[in-house]
N, C-alpha and C. Protein backbone atom coordinates (compact mmCIF):
# COMPACT_ATOMS: atom_id res chain seq x y z
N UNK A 1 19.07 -2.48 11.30
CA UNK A 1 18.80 -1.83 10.03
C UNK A 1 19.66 -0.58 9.93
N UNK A 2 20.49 -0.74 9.03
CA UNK A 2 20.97 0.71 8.47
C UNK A 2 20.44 2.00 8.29
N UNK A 3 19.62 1.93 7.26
CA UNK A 3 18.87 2.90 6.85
C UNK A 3 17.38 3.11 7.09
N UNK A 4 17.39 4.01 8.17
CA UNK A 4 16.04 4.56 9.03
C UNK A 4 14.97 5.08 8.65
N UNK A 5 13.75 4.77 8.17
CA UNK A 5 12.97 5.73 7.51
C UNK A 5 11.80 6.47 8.81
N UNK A 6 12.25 8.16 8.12
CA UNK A 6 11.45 9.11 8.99
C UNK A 6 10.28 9.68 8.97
N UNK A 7 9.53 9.08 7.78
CA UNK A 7 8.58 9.35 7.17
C UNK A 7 7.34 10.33 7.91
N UNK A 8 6.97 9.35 9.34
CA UNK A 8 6.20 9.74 10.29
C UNK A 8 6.63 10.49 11.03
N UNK A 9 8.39 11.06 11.20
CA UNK A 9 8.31 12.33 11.96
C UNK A 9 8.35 13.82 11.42
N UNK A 10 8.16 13.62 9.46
CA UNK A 10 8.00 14.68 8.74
C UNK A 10 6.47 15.00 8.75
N UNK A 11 6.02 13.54 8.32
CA UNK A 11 4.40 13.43 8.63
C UNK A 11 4.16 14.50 9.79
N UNK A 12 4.83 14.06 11.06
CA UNK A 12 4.15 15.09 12.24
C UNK A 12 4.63 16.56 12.13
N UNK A 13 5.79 16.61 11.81
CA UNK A 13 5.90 18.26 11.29
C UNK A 13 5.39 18.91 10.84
N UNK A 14 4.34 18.42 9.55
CA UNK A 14 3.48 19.08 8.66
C UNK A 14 2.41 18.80 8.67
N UNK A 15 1.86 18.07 10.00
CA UNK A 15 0.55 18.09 10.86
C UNK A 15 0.10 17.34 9.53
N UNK A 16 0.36 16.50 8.90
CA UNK A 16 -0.05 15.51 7.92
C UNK A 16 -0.56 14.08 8.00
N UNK A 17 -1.80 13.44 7.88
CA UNK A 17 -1.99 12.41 8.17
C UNK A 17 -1.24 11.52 7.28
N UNK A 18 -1.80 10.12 7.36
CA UNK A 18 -1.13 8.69 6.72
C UNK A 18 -1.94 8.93 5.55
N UNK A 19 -3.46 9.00 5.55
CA UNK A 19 -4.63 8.95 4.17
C UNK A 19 -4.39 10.29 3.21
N UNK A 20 -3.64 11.78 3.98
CA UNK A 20 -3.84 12.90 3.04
C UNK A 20 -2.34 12.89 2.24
N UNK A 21 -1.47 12.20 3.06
CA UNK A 21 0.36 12.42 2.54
C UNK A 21 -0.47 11.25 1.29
N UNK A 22 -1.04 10.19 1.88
CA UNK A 22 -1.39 8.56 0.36
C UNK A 22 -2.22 9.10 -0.72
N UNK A 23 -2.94 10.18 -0.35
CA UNK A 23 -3.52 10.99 -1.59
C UNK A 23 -3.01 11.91 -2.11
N UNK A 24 -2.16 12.68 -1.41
CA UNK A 24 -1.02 13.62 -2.08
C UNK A 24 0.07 12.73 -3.29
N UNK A 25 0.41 11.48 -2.41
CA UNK A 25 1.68 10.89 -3.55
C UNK A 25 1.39 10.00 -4.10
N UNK A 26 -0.25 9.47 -4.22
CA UNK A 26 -0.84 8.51 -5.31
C UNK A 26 0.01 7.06 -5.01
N UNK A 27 -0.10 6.89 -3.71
CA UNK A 27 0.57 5.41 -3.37
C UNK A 27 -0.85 4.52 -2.23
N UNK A 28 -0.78 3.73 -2.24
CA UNK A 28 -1.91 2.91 -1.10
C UNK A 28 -1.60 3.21 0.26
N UNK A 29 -2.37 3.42 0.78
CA UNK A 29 -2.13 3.37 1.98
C UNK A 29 -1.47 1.63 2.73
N UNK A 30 -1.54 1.15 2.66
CA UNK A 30 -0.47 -0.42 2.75
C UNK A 30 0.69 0.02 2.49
N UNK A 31 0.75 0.37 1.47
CA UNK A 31 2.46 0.52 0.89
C UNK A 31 2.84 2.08 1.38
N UNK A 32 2.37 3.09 1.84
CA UNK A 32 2.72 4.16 2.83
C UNK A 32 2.73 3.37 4.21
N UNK A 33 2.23 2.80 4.88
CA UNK A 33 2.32 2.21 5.90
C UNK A 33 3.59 1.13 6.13
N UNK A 34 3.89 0.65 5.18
CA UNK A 34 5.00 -0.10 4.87
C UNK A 34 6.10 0.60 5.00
N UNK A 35 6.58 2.09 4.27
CA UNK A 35 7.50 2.61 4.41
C UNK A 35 7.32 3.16 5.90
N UNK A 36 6.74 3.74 6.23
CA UNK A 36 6.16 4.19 7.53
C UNK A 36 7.06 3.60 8.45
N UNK A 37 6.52 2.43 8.13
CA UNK A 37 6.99 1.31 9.52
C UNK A 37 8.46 0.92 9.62
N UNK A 38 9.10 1.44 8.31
CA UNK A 38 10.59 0.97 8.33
C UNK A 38 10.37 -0.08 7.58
N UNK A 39 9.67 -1.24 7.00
CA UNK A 39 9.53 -2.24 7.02
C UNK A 39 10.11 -2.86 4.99
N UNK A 40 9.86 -1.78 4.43
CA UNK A 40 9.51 -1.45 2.69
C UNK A 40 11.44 -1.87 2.83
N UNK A 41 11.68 -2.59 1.83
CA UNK A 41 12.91 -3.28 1.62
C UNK A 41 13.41 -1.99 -0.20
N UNK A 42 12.26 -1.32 -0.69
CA UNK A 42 13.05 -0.52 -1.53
C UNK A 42 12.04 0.58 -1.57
N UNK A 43 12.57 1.82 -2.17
CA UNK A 43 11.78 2.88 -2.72
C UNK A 43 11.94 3.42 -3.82
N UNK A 44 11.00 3.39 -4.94
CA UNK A 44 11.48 4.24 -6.39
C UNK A 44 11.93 5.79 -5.94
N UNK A 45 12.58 6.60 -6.73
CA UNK A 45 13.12 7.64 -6.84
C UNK A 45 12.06 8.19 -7.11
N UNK A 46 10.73 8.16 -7.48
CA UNK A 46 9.73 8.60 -8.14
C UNK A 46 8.69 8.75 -7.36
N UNK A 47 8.96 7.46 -6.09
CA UNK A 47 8.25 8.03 -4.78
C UNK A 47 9.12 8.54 -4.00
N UNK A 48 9.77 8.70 -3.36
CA UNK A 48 10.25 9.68 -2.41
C UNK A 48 10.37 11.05 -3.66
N UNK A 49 10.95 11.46 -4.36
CA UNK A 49 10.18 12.80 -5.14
C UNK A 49 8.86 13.14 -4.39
N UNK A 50 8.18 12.25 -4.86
CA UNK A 50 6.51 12.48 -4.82
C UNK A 50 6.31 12.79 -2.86
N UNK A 51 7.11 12.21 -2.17
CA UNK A 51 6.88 12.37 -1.23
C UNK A 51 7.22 13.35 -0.44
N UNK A 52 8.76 13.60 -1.11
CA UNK A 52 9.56 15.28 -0.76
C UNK A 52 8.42 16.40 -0.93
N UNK A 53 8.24 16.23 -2.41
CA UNK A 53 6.67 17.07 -2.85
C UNK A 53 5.78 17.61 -1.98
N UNK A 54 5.17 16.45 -1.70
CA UNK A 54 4.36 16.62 -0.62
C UNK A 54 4.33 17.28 0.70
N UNK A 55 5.38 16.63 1.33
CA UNK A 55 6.45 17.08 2.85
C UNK A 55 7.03 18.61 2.57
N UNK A 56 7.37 18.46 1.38
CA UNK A 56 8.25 19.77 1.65
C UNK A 56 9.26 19.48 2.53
N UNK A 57 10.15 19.21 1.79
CA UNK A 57 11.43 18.74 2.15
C UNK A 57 12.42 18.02 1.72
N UNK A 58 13.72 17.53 2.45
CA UNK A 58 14.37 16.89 1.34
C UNK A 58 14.98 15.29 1.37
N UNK A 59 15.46 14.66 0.47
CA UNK A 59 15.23 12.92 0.65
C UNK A 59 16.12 12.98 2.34
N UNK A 60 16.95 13.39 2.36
CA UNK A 60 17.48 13.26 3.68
C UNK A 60 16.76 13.50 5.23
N UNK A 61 15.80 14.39 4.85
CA UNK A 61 14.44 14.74 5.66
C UNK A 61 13.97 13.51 5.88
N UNK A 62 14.06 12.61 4.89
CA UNK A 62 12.69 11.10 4.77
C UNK A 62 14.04 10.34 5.20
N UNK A 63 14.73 9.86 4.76
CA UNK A 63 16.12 8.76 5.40
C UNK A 63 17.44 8.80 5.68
N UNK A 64 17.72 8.10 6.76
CA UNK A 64 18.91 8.78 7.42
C UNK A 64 19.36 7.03 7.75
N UNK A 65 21.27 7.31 8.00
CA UNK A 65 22.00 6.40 7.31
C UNK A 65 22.40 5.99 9.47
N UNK A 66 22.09 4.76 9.60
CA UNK A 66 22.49 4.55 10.85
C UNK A 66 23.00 3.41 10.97
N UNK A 67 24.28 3.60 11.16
CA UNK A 67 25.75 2.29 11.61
C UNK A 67 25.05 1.38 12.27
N UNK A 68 25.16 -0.21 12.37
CA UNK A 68 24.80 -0.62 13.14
C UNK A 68 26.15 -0.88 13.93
N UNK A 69 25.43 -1.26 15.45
CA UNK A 69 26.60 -1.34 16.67
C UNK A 69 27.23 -2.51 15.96
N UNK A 70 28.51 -1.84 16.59
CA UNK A 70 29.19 -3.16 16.53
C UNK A 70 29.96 -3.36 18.17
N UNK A 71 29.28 -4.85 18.20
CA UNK A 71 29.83 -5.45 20.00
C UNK A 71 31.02 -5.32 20.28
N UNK A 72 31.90 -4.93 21.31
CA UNK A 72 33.42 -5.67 21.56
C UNK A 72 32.97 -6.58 22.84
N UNK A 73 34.11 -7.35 22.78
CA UNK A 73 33.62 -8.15 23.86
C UNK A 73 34.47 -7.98 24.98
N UNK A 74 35.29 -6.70 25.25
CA UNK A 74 36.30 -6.31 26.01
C UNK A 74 37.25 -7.11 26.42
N UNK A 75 37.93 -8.65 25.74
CA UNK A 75 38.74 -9.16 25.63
C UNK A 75 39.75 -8.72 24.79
N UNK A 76 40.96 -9.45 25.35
CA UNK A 76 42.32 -9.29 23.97
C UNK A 76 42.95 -9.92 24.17
């Protein structure tokens, strides 16, 4: 996966649970758990807002852009 979501290590910065961040940004707890997990295939602009909001902080705080490896096979 490319793009990493950090959700739960802002969560722990701001001593924030999973149920008070899902009542802060008016999303289910399923679908916070979803992003949570890495697992959420999109996010509106309207939740991560809502979630910056919350966190205090910024979209780059919540996701970060990671290369995947690429193998060589030390032949030539």
């Amino acid at each position: 996966m490319a793009i990493v979501v950090n959700v739960d290590v802002m969560m722990a910065r701001r001593k924030m649970s999973l149920t008070e961040l899902a009542e802060k940004v008016d999303i289910t707890m399923a679908n916070l758990s979803i992003l949570k997990t890495g697992k959420a295939k999109a996010i509106r602009f309207s939740t991560l807002e809502a979630i910056c909001a919350a966190l205090d902080c910024q979209p780059g705080d919540i996701l970060e852009y990671v290369p995947d490896r690429v193998e060589t096979s030390g032949t030539t």
